[in-house]
N, C-alpha and C. Protein backbone atom coordinates (compact mmCIF):
# COMPACT_ATOMS: atom_id res chain seq x y z
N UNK A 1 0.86 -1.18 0.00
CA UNK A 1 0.00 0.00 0.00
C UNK A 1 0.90 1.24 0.00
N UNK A 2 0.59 2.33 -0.83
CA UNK A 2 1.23 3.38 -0.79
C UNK A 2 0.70 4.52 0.23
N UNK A 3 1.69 5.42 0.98
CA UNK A 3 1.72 6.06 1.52
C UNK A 3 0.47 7.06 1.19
N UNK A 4 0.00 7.59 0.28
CA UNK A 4 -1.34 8.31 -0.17
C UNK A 4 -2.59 7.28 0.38
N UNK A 5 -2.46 5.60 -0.14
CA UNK A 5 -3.55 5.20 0.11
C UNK A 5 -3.35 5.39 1.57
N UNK A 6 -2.36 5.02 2.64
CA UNK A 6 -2.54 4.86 4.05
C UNK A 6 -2.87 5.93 4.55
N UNK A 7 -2.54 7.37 3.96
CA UNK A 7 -3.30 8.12 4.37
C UNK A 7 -4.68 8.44 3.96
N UNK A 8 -5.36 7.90 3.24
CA UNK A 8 -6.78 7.65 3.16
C UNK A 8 -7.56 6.98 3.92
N UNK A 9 -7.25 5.85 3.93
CA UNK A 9 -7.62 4.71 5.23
C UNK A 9 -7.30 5.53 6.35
N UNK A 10 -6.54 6.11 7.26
CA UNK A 10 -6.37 6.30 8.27
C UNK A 10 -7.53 7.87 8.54
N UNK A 11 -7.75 8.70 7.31
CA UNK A 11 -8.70 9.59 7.29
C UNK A 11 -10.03 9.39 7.37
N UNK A 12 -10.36 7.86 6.94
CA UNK A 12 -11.24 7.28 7.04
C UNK A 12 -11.85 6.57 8.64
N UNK A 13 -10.70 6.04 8.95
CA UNK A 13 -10.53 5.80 10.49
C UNK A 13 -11.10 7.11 11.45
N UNK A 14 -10.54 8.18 11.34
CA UNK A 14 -11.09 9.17 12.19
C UNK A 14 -11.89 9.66 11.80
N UNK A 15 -12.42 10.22 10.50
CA UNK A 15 -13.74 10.55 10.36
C UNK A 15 -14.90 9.09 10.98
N UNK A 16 -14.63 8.16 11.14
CA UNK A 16 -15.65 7.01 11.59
C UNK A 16 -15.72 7.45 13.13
N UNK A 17 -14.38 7.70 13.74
CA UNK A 17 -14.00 8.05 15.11
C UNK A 17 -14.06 6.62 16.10
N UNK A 18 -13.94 5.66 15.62
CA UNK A 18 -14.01 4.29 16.03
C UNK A 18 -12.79 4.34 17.04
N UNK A 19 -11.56 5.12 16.66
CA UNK A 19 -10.39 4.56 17.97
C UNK A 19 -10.06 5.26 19.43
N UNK A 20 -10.36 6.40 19.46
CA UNK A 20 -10.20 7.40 20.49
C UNK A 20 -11.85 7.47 21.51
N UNK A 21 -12.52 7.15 21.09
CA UNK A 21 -13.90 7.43 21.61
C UNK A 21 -14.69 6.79 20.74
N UNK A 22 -16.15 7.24 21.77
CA UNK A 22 -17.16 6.34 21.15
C UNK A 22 -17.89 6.66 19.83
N UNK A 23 -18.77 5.98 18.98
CA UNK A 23 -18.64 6.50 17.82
C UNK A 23 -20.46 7.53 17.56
N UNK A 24 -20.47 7.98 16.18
CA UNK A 24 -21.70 8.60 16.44
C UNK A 24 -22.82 7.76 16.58
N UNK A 25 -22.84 6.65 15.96
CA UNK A 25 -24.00 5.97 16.42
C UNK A 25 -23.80 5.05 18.03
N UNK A 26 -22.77 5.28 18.48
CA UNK A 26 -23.27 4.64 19.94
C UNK A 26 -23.68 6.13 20.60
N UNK A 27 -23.41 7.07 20.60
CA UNK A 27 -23.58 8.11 21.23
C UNK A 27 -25.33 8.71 21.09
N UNK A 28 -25.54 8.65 19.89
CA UNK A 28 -27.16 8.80 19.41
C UNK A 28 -28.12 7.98 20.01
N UNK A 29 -28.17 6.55 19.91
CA UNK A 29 -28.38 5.47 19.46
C UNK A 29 -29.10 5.54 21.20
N UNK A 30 -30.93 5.71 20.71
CA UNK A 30 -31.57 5.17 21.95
C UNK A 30 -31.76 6.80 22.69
N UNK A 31 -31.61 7.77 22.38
CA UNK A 31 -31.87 8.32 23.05
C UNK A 31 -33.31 8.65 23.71
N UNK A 32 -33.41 9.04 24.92
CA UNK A 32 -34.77 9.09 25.00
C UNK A 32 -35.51 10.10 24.48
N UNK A 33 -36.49 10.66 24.00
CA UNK A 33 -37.51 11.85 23.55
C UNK A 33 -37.36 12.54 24.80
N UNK A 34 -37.44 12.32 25.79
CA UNK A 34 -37.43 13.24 26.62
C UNK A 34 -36.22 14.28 27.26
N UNK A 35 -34.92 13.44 26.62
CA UNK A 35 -33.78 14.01 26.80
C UNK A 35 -33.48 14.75 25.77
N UNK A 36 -34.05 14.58 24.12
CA UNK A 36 -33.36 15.42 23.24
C UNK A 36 -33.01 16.72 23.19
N UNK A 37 -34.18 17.36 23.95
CA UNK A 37 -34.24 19.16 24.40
C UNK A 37 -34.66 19.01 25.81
N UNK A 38 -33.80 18.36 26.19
CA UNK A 38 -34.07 18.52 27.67
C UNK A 38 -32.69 19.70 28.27
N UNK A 39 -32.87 20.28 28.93
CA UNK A 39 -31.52 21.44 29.82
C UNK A 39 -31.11 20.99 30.49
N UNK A 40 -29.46 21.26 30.68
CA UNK A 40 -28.91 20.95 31.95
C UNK A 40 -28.20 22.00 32.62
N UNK A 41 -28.59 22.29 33.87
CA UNK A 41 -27.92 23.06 34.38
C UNK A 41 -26.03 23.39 34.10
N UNK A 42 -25.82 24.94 33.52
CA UNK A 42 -24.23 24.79 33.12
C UNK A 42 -24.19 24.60 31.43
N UNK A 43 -24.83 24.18 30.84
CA UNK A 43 -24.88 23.73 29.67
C UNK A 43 -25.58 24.39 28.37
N UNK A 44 -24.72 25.10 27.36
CA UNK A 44 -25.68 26.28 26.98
C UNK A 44 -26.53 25.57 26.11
N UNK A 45 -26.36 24.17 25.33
CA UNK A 45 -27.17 23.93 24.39
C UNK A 45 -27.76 22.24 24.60
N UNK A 46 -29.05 21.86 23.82
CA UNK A 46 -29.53 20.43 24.59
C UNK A 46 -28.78 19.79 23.63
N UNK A 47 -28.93 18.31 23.89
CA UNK A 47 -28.38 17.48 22.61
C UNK A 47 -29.16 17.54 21.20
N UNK A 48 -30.52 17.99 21.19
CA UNK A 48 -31.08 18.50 20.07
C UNK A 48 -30.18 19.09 19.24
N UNK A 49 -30.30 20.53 20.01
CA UNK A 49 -28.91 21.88 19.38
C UNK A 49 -27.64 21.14 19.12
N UNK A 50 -27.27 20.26 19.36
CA UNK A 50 -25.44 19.63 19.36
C UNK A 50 -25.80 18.92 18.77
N UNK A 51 -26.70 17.89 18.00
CA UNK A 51 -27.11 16.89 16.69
C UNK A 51 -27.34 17.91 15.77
N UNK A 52 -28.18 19.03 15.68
CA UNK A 52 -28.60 19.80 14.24
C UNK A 52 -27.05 20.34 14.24
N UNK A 53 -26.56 20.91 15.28
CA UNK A 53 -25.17 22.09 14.84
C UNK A 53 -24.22 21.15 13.82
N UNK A 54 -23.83 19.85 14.73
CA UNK A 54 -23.23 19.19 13.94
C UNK A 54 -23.59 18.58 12.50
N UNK A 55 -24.44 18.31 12.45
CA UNK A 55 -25.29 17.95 10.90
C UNK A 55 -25.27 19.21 10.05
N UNK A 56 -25.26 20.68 10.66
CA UNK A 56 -25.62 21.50 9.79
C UNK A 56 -23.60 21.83 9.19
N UNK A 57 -22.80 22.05 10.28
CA UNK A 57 -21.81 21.67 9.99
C UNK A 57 -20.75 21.23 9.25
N UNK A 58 -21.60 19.81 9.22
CA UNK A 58 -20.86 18.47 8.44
C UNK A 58 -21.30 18.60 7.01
N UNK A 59 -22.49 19.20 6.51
CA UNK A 59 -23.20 19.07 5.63
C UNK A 59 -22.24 20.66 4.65
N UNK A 60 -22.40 21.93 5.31
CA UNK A 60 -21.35 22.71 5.14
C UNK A 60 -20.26 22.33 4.61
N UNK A 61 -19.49 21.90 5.09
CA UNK A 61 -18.30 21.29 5.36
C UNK A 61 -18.51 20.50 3.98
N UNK A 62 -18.79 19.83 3.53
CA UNK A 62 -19.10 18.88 2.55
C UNK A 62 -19.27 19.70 1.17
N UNK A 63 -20.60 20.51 1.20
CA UNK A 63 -21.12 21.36 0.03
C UNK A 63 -19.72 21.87 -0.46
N UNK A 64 -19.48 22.53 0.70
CA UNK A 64 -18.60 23.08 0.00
C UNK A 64 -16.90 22.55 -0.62
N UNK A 65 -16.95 21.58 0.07
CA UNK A 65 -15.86 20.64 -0.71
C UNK A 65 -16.09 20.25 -2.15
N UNK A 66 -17.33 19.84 -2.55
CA UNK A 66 -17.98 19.60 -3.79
C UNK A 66 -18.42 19.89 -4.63
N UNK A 67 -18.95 21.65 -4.18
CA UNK A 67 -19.79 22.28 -4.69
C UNK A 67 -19.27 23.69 -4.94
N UNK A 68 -18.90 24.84 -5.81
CA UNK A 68 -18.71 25.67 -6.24
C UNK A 68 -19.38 26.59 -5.79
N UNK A 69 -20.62 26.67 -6.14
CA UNK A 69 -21.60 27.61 -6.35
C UNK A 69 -22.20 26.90 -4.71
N UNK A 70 -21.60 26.33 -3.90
CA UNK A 70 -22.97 26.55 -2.19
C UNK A 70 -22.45 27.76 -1.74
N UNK A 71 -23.28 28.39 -0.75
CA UNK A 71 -23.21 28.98 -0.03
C UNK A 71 -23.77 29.04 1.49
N UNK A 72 -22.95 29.31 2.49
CA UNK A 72 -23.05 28.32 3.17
C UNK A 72 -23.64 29.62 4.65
N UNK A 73 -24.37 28.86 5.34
CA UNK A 73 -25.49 29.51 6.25
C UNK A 73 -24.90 30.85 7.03
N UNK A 74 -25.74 31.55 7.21
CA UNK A 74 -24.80 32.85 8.48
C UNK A 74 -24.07 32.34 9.58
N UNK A 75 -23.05 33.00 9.72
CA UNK A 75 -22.53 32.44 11.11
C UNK A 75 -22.23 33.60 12.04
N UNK A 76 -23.50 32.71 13.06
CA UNK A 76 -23.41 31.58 13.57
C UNK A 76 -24.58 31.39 13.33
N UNK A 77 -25.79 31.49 13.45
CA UNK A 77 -26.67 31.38 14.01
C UNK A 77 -27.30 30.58 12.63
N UNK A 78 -26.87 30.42 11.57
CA UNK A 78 -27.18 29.95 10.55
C UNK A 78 -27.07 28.30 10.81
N UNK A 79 -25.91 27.78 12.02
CA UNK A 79 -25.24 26.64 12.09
C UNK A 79 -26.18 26.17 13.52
N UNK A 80 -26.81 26.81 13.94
CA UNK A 80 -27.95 25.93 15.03
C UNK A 80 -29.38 26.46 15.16
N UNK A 81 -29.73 25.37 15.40
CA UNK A 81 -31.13 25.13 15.40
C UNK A 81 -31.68 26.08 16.00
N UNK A 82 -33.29 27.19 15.63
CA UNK A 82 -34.10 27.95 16.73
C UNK A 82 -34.32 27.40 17.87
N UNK A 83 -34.82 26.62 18.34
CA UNK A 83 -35.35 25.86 19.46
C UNK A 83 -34.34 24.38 19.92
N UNK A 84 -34.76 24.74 21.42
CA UNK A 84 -33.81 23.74 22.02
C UNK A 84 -34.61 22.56 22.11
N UNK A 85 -35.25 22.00 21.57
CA UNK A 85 -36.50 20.81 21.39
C UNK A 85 -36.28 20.50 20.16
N UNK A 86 -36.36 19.13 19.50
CA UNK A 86 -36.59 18.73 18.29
C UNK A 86 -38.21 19.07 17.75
N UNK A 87 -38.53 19.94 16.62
CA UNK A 87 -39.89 20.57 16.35
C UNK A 87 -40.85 19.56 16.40
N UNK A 88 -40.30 17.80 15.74
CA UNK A 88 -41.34 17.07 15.97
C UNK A 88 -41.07 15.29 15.80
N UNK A 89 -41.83 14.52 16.61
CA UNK A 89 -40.82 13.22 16.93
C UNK A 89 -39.83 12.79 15.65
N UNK A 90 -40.68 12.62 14.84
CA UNK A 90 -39.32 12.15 14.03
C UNK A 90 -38.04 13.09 13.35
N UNK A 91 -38.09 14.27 13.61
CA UNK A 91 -37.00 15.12 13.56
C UNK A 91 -35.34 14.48 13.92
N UNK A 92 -35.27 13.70 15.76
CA UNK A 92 -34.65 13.61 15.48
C UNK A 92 -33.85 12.48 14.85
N UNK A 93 -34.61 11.58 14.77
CA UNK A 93 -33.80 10.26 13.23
C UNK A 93 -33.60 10.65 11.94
N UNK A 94 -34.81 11.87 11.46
CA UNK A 94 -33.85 12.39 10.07
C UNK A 94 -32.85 12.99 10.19
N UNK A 95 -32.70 13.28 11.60
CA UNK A 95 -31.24 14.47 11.47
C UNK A 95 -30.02 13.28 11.66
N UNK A 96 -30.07 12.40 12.19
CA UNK A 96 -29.11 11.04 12.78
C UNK A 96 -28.93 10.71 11.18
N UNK A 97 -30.38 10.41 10.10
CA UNK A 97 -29.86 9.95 9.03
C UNK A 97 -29.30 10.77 8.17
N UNK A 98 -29.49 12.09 8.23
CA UNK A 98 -29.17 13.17 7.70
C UNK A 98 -27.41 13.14 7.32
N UNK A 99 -27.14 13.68 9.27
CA UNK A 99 -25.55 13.47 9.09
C UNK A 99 -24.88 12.31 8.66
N UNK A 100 -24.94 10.88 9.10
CA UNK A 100 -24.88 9.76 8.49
C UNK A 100 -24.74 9.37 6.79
N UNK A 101 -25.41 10.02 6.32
CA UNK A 101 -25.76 10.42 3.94
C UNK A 101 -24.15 11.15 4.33
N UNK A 102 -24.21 12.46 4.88
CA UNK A 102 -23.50 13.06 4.38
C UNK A 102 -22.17 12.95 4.94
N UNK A 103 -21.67 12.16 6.31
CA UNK A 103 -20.22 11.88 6.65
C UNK A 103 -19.95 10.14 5.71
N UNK A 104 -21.07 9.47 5.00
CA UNK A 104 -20.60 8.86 3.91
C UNK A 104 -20.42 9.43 2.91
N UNK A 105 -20.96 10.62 2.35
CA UNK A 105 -20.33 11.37 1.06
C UNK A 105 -19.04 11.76 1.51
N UNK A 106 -18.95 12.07 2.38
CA UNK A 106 -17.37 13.05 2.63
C UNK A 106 -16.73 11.32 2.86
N UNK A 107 -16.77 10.68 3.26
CA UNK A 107 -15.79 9.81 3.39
C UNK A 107 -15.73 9.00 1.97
N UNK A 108 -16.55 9.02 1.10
CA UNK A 108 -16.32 8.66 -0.34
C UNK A 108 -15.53 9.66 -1.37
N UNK A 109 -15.36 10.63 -0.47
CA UNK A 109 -14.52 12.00 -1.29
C UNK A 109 -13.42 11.62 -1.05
N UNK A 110 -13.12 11.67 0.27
CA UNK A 110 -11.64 10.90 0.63
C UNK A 110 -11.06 9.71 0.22
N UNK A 111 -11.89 8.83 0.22
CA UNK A 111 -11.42 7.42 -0.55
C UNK A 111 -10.99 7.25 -1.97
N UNK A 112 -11.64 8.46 -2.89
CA UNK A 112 -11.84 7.96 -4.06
C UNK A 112 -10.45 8.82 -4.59
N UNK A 113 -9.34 7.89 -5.16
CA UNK A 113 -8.11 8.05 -5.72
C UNK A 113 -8.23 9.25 -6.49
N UNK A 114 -9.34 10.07 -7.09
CA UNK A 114 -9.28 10.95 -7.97
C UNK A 114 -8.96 11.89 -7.05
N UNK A 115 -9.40 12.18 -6.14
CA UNK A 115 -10.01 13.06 -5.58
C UNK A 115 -8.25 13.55 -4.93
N UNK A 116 -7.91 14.51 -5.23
CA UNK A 116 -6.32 15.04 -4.79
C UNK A 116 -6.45 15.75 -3.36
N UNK A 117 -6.06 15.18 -2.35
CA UNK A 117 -6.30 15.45 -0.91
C UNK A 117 -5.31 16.90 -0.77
N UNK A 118 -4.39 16.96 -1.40
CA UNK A 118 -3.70 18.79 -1.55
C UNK A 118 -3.59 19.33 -1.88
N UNK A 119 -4.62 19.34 -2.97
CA UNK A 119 -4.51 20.27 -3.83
C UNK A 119 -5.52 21.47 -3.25
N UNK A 120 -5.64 22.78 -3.38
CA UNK A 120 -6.49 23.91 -3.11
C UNK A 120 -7.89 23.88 -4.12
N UNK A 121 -8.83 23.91 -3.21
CA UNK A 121 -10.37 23.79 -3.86
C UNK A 121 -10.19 24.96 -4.32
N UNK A 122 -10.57 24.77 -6.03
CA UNK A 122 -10.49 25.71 -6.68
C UNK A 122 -11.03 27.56 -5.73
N UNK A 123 -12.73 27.02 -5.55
CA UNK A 123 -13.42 28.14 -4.95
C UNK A 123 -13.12 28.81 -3.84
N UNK A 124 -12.26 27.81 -2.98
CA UNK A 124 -11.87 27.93 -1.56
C UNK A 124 -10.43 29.21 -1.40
N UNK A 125 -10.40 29.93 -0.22
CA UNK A 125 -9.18 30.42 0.14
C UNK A 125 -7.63 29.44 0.59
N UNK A 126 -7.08 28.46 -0.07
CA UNK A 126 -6.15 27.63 0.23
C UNK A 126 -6.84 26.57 0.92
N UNK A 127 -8.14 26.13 1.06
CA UNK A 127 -8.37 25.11 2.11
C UNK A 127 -8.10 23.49 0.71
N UNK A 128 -7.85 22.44 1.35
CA UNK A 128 -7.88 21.85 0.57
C UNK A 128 -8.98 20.45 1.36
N UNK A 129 -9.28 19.31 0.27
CA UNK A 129 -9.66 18.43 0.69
C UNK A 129 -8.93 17.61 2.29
N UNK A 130 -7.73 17.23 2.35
CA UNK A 130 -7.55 17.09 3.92
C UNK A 130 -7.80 17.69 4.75
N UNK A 131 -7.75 19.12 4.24
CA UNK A 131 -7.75 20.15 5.76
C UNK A 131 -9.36 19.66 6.53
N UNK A 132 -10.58 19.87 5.13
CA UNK A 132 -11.94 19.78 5.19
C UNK A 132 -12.03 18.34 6.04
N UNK A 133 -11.55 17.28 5.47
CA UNK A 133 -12.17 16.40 6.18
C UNK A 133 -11.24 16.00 7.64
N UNK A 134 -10.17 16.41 7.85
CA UNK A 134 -10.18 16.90 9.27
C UNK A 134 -10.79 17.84 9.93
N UNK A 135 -11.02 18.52 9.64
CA UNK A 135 -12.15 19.78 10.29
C UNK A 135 -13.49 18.82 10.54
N UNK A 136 -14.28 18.53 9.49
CA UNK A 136 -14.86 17.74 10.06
C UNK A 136 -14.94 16.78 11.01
N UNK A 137 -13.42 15.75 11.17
CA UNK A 137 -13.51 14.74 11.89
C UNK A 137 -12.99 15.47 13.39
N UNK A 138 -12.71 16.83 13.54
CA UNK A 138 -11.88 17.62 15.00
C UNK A 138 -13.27 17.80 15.06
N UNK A 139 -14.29 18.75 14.38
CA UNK A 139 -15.47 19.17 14.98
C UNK A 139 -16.29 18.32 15.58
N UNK A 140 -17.01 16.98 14.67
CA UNK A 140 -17.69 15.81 15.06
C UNK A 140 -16.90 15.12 16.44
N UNK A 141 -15.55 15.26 16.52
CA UNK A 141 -14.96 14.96 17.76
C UNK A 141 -15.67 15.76 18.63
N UNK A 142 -15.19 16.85 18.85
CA UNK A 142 -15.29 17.91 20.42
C UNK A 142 -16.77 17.33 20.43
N UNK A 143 -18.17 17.85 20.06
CA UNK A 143 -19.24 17.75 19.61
C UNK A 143 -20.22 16.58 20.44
N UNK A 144 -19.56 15.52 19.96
CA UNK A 144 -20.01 14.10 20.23
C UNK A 144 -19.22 13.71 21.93
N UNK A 145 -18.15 14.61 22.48
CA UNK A 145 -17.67 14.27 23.88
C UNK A 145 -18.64 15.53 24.35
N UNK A 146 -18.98 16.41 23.96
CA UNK A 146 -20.24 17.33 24.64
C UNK A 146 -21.16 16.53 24.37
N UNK A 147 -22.25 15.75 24.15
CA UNK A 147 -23.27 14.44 23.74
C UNK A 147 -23.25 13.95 24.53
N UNK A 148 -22.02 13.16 24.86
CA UNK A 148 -21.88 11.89 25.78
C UNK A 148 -21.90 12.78 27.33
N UNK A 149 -21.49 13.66 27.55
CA UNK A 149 -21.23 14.39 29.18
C UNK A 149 -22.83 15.09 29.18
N UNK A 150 -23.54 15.37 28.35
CA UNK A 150 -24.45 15.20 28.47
C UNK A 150 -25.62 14.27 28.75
N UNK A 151 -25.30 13.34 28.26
CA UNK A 151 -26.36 12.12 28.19
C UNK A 151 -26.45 11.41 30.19
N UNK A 152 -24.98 11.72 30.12
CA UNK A 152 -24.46 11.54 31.09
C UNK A 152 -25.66 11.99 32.21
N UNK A 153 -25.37 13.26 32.38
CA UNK A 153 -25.89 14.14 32.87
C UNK A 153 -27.19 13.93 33.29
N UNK A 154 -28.39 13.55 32.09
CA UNK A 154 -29.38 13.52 32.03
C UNK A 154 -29.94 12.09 32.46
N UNK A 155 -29.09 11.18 33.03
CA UNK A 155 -29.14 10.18 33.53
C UNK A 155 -29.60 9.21 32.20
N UNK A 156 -29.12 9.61 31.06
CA UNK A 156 -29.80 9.07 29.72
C UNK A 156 -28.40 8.25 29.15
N UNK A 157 -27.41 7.75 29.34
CA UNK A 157 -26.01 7.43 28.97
C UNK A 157 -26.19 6.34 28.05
N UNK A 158 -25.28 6.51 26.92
CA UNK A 158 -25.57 5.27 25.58
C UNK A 158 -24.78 4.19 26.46
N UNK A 159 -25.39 3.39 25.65
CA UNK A 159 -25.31 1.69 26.04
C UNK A 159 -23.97 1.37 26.50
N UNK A 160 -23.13 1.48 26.06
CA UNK A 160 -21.53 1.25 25.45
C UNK A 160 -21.00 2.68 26.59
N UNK A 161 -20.16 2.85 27.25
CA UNK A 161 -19.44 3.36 27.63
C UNK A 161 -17.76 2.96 27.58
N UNK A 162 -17.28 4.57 27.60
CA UNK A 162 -15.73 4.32 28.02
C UNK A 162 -15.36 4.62 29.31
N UNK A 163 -16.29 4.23 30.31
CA UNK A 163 -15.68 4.46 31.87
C UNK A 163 -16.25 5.60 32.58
């Protein structure tokens, strides 16, 4: 294997986030309705707000790796949700399947040999394809350890723990 492919595979590895922590679907996975916009004292946003931010994010993050002509939401307030409640029950599994479509598009960007991990996106200010899908996989990091200290919190904790 050449040094380009191992660094694909291994980009692939952390965008999954399988080795350092737990992954996004153990962290999601089961939550209760009653915890999604639930508050915790200390805590500015529910896990609602920290599933859409990150989905809106990741999806960002993506367009614009691919896409020329996106343009991408106000910031900040463009990147989270109005309300700290999911608007309605099944809200939040489209948003779980939501991000899920789109951290497999970005991880099929990375995989696919065409795709030149250093070169500068044309549209972009110097960012290139690695930088993007580390950004993604640092953001979905921090993100998903605010999730879990939450869940925590709410006496709601995914199945699977790391201690």
């Amino acid at each position: 294997m050449d040094t380009e492919q191992i660094l694909r595979e291994h980009l692939l590895t952390v965008l999954d986030g399988r080795q350092a922590h737990l992954t996004f679907d153990e962290i999601v996975a089961g939550v209760a309705c009653e915890s999604q916009g639930a508050r915790v004292k200390g805590s500015p946003h529910t896990l609602w707000q920290l599933l859409e931010h990150m989905r809106i994010a990741q999806w960002d993050i993506l367009e614009f790796s691919r896409d020329p002509s996106h343009v991408s939401p106000n910031f900040p307030k463009g990147y989270w949700p109005p309300d700290a409640e999911p608007p309605n029950r099944s809200a939040w599994d489209e948003s779980v399947r939501a991000f899920k479509s789109d951290l497999e598009a970005m991880k099929q960007l990375v995989a696919d040999r065409k795709t030149d991990l250093y070169a500068p996106i044309p549209h972009g200010q110097g960012q290139t394809i690695l930088r993007e899908a580390l950004l993604v996989a640092d953001h979905n990091a921090y993100h998903l350890g605010q999730m879990l200290l939450l869940r925590r919190q709410l006496g709601d904790p995914p199945v699977r723990s790391l201690g």
